[in-house]
C-alpha atoms as a PDB file:
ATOM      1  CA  UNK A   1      -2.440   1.099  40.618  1.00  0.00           C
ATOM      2  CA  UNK A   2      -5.822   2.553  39.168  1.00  0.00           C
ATOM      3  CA  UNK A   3      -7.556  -0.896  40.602  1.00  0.00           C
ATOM      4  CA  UNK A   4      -5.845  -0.889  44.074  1.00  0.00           C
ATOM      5  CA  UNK A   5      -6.945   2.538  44.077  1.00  0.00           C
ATOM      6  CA  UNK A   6     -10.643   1.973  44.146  1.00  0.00           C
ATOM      7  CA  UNK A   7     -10.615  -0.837  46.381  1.00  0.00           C
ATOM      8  CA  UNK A   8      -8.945   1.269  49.038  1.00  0.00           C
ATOM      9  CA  UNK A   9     -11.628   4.021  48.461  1.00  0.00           C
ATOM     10  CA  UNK A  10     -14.203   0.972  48.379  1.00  0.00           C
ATOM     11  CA  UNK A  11     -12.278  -0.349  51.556  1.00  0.00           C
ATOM     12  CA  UNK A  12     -12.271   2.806  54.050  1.00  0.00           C
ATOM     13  CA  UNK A  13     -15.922   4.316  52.602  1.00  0.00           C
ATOM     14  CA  UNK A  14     -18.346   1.013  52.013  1.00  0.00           C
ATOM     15  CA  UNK A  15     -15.923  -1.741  52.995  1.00  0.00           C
ATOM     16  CA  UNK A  16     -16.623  -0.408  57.260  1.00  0.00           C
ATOM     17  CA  UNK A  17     -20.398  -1.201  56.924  1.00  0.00           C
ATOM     18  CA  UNK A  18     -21.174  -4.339  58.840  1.00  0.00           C
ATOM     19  CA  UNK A  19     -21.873  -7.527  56.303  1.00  0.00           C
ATOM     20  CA  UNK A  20     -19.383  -5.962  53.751  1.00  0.00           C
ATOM     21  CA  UNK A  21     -16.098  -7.330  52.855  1.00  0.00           C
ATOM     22  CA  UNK A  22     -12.988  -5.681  52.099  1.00  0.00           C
ATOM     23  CA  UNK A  23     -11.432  -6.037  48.689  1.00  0.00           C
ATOM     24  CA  UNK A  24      -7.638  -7.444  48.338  1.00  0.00           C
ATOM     25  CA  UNK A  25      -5.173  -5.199  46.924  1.00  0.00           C
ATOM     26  CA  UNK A  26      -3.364  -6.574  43.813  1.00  0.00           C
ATOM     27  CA  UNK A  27      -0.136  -7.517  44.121  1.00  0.00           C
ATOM     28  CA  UNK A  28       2.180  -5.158  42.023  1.00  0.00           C
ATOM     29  CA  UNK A  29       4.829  -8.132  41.436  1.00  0.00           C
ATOM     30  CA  UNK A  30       2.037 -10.250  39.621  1.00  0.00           C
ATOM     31  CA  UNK A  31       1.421  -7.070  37.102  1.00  0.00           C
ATOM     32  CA  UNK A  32       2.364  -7.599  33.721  1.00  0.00           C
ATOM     33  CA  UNK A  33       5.428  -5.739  32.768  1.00  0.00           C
ATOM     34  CA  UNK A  34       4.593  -2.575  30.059  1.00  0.00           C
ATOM     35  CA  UNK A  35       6.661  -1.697  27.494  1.00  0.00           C
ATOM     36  CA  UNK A  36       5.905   2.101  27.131  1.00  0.00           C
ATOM     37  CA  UNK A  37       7.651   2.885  23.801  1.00  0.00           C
ATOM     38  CA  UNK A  38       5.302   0.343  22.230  1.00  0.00           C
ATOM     39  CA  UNK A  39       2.494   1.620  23.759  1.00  0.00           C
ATOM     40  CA  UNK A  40       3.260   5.130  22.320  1.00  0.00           C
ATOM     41  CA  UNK A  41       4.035   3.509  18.827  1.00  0.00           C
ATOM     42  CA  UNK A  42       0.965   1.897  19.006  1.00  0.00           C
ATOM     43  CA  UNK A  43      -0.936   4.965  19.492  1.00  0.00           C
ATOM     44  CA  UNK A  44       0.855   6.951  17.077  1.00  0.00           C
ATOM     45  CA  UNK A  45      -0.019   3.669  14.339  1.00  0.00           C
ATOM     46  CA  UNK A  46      -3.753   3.669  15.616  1.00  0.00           C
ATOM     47  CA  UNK A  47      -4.378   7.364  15.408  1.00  0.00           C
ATOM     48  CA  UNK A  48      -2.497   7.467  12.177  1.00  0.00           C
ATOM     49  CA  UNK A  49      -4.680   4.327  10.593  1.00  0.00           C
ATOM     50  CA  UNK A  50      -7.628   6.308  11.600  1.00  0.00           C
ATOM     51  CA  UNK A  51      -6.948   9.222   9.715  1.00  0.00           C
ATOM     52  CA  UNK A  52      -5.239   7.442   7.343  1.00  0.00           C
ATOM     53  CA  UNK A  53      -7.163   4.359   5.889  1.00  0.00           C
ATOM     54  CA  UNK A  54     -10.499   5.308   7.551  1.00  0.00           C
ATOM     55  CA  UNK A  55     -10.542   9.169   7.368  1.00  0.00           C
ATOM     56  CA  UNK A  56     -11.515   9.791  10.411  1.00  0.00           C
ATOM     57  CA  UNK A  57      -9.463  12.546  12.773  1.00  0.00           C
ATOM     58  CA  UNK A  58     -10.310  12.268  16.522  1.00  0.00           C
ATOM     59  CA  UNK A  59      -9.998  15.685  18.046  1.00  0.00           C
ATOM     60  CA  UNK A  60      -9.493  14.729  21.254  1.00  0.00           C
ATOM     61  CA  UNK A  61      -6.708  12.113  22.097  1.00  0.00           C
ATOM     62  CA  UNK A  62      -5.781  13.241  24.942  1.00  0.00           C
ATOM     63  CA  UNK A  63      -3.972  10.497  27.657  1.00  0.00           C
ATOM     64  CA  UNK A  64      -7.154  10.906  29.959  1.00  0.00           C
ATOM     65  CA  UNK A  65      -8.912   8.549  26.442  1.00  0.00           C
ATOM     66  CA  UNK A  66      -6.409   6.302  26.558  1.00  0.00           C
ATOM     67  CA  UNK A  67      -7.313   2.901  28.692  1.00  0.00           C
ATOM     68  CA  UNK A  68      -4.868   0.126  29.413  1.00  0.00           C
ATOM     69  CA  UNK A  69      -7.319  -2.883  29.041  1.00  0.00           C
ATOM     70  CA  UNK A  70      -6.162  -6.708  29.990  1.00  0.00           C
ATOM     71  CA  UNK A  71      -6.533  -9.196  27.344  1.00  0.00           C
ATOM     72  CA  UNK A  72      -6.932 -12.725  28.150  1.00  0.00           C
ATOM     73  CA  UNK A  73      -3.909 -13.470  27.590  1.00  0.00           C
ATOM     74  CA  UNK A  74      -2.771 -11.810  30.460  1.00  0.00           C
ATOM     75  CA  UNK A  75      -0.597  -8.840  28.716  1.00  0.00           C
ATOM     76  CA  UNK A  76      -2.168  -5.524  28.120  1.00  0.00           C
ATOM     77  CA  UNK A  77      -3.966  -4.045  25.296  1.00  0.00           C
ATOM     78  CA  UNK A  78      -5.239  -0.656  24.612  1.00  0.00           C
ATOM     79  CA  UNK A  79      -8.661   1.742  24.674  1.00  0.00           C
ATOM     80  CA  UNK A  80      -9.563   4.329  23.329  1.00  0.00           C
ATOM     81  CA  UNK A  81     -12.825   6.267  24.291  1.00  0.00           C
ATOM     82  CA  UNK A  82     -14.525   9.242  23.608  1.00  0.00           C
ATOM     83  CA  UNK A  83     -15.089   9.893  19.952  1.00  0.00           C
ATOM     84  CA  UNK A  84     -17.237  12.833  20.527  1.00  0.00           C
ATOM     85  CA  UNK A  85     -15.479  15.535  18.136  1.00  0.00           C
ATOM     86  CA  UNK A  86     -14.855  13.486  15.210  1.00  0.00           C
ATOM     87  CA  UNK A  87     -14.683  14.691  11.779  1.00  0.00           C
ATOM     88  CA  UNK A  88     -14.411  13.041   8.175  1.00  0.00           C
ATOM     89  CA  UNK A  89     -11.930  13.735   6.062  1.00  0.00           C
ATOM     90  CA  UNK A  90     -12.034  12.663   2.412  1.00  0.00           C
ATOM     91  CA  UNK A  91      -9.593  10.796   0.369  1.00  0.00           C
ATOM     92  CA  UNK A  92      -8.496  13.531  -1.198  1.00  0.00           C
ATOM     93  CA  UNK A  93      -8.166  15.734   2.249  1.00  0.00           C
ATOM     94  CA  UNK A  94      -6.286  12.925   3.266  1.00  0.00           C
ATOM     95  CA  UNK A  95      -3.825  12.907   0.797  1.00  0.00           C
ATOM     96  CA  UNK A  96      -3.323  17.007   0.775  1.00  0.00           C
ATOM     97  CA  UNK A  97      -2.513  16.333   4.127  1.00  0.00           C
ATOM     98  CA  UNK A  98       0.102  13.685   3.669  1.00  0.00           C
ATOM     99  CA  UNK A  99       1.532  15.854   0.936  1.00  0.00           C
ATOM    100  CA  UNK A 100       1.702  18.986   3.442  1.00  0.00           C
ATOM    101  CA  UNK A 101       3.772  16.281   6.045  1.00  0.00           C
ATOM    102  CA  UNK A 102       6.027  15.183   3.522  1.00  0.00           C
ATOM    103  CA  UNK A 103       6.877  18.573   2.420  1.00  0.00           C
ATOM    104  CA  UNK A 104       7.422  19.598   5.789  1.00  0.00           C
ATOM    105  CA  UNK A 105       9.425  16.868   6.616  1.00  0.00           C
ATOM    106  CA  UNK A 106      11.870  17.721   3.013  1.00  0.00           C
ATOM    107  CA  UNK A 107      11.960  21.231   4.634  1.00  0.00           C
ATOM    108  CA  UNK A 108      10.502  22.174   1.423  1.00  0.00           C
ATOM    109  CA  UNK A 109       9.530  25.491   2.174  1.00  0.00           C
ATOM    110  CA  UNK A 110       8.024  26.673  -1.252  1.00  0.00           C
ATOM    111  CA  UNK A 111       5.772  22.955  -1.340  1.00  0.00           C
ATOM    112  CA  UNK A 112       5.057  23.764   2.160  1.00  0.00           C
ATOM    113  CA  UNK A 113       3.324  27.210   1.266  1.00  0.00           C
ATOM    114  CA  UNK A 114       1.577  25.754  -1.679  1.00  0.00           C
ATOM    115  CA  UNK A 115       0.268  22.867  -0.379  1.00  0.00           C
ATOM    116  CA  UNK A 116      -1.165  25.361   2.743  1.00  0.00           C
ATOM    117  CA  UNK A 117      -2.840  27.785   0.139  1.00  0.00           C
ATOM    118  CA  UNK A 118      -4.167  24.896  -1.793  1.00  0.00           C
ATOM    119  CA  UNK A 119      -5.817  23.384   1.697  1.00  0.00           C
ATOM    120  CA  UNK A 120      -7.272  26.473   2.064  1.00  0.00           C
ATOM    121  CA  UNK A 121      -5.059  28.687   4.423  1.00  0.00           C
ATOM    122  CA  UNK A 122      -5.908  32.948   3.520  1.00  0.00           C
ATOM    123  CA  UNK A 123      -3.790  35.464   5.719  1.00  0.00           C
ATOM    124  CA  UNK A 124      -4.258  38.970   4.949  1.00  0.00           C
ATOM    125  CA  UNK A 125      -1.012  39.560   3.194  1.00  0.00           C
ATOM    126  CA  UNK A 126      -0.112  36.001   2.630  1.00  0.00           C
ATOM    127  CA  UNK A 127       3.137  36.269   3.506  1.00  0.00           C
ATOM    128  CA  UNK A 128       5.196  33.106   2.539  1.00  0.00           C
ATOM    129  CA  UNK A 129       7.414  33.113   6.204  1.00  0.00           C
ATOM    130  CA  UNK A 130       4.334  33.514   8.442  1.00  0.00           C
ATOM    131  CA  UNK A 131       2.679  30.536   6.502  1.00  0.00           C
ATOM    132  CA  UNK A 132       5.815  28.057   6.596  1.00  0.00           C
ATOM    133  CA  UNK A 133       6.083  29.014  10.286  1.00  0.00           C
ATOM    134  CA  UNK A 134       1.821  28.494  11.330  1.00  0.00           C
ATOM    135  CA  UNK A 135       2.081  24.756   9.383  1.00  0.00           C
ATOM    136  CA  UNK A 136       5.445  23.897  10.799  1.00  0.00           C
ATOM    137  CA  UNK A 137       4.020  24.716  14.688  1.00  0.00           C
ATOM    138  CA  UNK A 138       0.553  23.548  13.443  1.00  0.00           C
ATOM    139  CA  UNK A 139       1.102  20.250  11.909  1.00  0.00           C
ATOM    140  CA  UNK A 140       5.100  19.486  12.704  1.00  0.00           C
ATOM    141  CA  UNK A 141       6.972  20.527  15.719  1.00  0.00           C
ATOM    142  CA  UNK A 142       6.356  23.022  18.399  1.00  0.00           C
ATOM    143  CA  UNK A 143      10.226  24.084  20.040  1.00  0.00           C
ATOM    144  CA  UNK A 144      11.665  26.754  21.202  1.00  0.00           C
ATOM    145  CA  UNK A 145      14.249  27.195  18.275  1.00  0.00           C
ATOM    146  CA  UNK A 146      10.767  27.994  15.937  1.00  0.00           C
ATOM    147  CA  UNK A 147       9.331  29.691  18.220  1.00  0.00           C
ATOM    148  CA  UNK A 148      11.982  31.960  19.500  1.00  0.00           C
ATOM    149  CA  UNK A 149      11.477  30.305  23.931  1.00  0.00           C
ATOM    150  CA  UNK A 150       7.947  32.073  23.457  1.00  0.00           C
ATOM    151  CA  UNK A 151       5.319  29.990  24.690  1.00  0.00           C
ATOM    152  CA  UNK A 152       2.963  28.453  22.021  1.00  0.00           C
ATOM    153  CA  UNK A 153      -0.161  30.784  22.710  1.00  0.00           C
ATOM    154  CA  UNK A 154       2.176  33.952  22.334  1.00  0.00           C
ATOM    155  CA  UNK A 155       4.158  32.834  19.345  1.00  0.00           C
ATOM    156  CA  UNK A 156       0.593  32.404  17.425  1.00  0.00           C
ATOM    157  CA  UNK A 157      -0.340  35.689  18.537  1.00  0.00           C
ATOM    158  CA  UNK A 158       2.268  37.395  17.016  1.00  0.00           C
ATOM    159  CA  UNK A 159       1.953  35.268  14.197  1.00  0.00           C
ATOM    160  CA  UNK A 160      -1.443  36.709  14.001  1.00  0.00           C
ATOM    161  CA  UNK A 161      -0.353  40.181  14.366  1.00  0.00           C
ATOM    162  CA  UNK A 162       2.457  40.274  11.973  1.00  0.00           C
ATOM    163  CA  UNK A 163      -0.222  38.783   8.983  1.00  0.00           C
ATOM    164  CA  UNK A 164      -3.638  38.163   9.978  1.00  0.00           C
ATOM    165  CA  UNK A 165      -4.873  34.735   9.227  1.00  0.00           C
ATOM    166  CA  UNK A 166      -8.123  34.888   7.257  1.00  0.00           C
ATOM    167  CA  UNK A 167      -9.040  31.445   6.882  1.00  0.00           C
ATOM    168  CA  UNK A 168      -7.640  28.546   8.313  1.00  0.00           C
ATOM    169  CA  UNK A 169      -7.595  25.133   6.084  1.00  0.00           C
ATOM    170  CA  UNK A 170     -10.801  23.678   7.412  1.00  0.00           C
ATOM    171  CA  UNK A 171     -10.811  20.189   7.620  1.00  0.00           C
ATOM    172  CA  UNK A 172      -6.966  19.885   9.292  1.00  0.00           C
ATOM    173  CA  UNK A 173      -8.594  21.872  12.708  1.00  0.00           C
ATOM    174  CA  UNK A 174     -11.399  21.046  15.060  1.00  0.00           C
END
């Protein structure tokens, strides 16, 4: 779609001077077929090997840095651009953070506040529920059963007012 897109622009704009040629459209039959649930798999393996295996968290993955790139073969592979806000996390950043997932996964709720004070996480009265809740929205699910149908900014807000957060652990935010 992206590449019929340009040649119509190309077409009605450049493609009326005299001497130019139009561009063919491509034929949406002769596309290859995508299979989307790979493509998110693969993105969740990629961005999870980056952080990983080569310590590196990408700050921005948005879908406007993800490319859809044709391989010779004629399927589809994919691209990812803009590494401007990158940071480097360390082994052992790497593996707090693994340990913070896995607890939050177990629903461990006393690992889950360790492991946050450990990364570095200070509130004001460090208050053990206000903790569990800022690394389950932060780092596992955002719904509205956590956060009451209150939209993400507001919950956080009122997370903030109920127990001030101090410090926040500093290499798991950009």
């Amino acid at each position: 779609k992206l590449e019929n897109a340009s040649k119509v622009a190309y077409n009605y704009s450049l493609g009326w001077l005299p001497g130019m040629e139009w561009k063919q459209y491509v034929d949406r039959d002769t596309l290859p077929l995508i299979n989307h649930a790979k493509l998110v798999d693969d993105l969740i393996y990629i961005h999870g090997w980056e952080v990983l295996v080569d310590g590196y968290f990408n700050g921005d993955p948005h879908p406007g840095n993800i490319l859809l790139l044709p391989r010779k073969k004629g399927d589809m592979q994919l691209g990812l651009i803009d590494y401007g806000q990158v940071k480097d996390l360390s082994k052992e950043d790497r593996l707090l953070m693994c340990r913070i997932i896995i607890a939050l996964a177990d629903e461990n709720k006393s690992e889950v506040i360790r492991l946050m004070k450990e990364a570095g996480y200070k509130s004001q009265n460090m208050n053990d529920d206000i903790i569990y809740l800022y690394a389950k929205v932060s780092y596992d699910e955002d719904n509205d059963e956590l956060t009451g149908g209150k939209h993400i900014q507001l919950f956080m807000e009122d997370i903030q007012a109920k127990d001030p957060i101090e410090a926040l652990p500093k290499d798991f935010i950009m």
